[in-house]
C-alpha atoms as a PDB file:
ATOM      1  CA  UNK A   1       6.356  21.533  74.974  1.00  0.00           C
ATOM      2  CA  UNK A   2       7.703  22.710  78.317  1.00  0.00           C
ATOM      3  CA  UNK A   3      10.370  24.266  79.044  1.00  0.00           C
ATOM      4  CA  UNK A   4      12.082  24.884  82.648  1.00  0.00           C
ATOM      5  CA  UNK A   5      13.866  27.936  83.573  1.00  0.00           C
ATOM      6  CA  UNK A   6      15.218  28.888  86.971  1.00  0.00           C
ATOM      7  CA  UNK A   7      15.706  32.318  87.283  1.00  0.00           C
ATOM      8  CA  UNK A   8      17.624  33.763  90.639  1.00  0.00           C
ATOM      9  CA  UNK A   9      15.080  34.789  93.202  1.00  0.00           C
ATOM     10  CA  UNK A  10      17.001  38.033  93.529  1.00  0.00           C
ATOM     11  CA  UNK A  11      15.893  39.492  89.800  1.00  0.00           C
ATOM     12  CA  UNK A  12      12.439  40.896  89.308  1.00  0.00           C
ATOM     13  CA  UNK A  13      11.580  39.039  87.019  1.00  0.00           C
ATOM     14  CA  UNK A  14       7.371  37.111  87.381  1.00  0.00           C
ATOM     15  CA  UNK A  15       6.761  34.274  84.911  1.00  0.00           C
ATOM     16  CA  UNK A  16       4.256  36.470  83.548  1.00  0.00           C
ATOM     17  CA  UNK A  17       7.304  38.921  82.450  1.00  0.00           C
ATOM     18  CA  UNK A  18       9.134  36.084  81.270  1.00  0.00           C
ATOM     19  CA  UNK A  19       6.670  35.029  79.287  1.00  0.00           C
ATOM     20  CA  UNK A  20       5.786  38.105  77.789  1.00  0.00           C
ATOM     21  CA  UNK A  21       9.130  38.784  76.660  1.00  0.00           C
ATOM     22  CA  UNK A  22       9.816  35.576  75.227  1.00  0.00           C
ATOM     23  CA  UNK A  23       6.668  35.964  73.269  1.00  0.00           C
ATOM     24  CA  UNK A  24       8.097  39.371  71.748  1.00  0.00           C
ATOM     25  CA  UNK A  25      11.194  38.145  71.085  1.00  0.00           C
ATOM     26  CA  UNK A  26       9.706  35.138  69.004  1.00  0.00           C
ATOM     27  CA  UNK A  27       7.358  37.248  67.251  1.00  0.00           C
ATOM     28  CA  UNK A  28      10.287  39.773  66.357  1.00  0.00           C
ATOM     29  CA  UNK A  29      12.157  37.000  65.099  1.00  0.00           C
ATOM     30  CA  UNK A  30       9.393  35.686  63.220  1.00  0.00           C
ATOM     31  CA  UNK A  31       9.145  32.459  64.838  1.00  0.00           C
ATOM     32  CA  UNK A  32       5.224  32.934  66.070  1.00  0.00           C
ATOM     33  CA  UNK A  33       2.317  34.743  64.179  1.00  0.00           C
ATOM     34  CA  UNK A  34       0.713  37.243  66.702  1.00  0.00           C
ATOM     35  CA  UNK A  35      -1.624  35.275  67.758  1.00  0.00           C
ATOM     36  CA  UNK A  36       0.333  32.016  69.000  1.00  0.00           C
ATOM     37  CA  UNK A  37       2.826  34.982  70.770  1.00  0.00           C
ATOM     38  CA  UNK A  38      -0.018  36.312  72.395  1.00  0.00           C
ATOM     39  CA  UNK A  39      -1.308  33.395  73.800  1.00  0.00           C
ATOM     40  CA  UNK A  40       2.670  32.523  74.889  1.00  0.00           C
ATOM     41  CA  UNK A  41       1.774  36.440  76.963  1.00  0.00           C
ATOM     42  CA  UNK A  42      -0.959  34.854  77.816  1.00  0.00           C
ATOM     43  CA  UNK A  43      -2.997  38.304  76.991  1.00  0.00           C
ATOM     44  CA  UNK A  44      -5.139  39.197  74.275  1.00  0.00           C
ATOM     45  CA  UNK A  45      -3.907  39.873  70.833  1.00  0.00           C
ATOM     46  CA  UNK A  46      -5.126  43.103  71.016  1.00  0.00           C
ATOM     47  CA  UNK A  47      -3.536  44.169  73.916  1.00  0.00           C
ATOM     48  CA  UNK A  48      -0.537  42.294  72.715  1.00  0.00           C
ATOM     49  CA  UNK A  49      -0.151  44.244  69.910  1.00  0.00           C
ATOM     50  CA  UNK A  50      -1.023  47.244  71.257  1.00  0.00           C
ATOM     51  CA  UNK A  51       1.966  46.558  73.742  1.00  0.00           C
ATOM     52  CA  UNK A  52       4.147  46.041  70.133  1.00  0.00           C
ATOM     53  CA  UNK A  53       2.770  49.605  69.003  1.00  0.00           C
ATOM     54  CA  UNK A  54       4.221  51.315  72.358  1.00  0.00           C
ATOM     55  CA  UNK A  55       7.621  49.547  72.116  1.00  0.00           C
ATOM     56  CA  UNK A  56       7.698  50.531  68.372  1.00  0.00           C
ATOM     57  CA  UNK A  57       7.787  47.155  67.118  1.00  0.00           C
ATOM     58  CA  UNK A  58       5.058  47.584  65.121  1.00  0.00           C
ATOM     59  CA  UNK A  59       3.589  50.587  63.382  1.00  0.00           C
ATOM     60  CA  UNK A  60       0.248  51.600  64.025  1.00  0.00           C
ATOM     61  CA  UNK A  61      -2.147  52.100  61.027  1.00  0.00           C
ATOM     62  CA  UNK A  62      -2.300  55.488  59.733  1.00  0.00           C
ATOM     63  CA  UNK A  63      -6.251  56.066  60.313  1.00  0.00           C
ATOM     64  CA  UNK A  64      -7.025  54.964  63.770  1.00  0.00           C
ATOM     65  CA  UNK A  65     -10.515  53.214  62.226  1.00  0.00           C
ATOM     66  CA  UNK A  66      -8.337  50.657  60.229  1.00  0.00           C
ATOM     67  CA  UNK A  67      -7.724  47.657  62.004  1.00  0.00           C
ATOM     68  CA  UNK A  68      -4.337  46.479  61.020  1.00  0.00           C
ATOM     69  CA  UNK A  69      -4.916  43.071  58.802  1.00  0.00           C
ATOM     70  CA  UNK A  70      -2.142  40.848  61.259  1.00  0.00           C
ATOM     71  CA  UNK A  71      -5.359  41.710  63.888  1.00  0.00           C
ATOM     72  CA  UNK A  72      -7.814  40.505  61.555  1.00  0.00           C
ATOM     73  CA  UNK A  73      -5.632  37.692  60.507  1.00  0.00           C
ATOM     74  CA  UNK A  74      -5.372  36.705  64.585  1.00  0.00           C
ATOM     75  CA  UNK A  75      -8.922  37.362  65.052  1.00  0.00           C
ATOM     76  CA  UNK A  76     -10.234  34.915  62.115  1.00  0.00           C
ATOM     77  CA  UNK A  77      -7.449  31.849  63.520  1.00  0.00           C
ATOM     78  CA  UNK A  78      -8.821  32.642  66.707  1.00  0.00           C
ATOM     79  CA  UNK A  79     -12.050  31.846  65.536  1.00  0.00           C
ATOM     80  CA  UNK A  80     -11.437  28.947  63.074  1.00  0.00           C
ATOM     81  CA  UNK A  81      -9.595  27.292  66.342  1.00  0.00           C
ATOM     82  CA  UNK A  82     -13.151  28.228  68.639  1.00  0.00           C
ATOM     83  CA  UNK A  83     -15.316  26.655  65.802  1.00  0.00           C
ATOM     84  CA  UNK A  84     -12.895  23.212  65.699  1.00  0.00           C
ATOM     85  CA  UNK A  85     -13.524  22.764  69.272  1.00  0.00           C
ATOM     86  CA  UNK A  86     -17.353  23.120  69.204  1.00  0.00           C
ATOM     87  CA  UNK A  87     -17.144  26.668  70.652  1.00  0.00           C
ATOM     88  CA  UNK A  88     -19.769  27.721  68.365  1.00  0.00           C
ATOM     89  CA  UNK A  89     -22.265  31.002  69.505  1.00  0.00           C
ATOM     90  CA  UNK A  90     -25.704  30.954  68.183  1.00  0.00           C
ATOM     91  CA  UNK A  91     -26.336  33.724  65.581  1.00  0.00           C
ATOM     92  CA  UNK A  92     -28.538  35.310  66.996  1.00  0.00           C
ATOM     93  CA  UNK A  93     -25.884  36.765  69.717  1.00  0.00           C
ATOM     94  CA  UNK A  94     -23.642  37.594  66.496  1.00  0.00           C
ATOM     95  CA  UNK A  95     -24.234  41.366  66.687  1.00  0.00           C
ATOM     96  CA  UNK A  96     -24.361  41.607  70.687  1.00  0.00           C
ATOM     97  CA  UNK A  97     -21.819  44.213  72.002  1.00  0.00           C
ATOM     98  CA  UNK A  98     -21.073  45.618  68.189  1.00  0.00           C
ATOM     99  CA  UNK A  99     -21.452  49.246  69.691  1.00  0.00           C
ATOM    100  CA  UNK A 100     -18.761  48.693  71.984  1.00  0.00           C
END
């Protein structure tokens, strides 16, 4: 879908905001799952929701090592989607950059 909007040139206002808070409003509203409202931001889903946690839309976890399960939830999709489109990474790369 694609949808037109003409904004005045004299608000400053980039797509790029536009589209970021459009994707925060439909998550907020429960109309996209993190992921699909990150990729609306057209940012990562971790900085996405890290951008929820400092608006207090969304609480953080209580131990900093937990990774909230809506991230884990985003990150498998994410993958599933990669693995339907032959975006497949040999195993053997797997564990590269776990340290980080």
């Amino acid at each position: 879908m694609q949808i037109t909007i003409d904004i005045p040139d004299n608000l400053p206002l980039t797509e790029a905001d536009v589209r970021l808070e459009l994707a925060i409003v439909l998550y907020q509203q429960h109309s996209l799952r993190l992921d699909r409202a990150a990729q609306l931001a057209a940012i990562a889903v971790d900085d996405f929701y890290q951008l929820l946690i400092d608006r207090n839309i969304v609480t953080p976890p209580a131990d900093p090592d937990d990774e909230p399960a809506e991230l884990i939830l985003a990150s498998l999709r994410t993958s599933l989607q990669q693995i339907k489109k032959g975006k497949l990474h040999p195993i053997s790369e797997l564990w590269d950059d776990i340290d980080e």
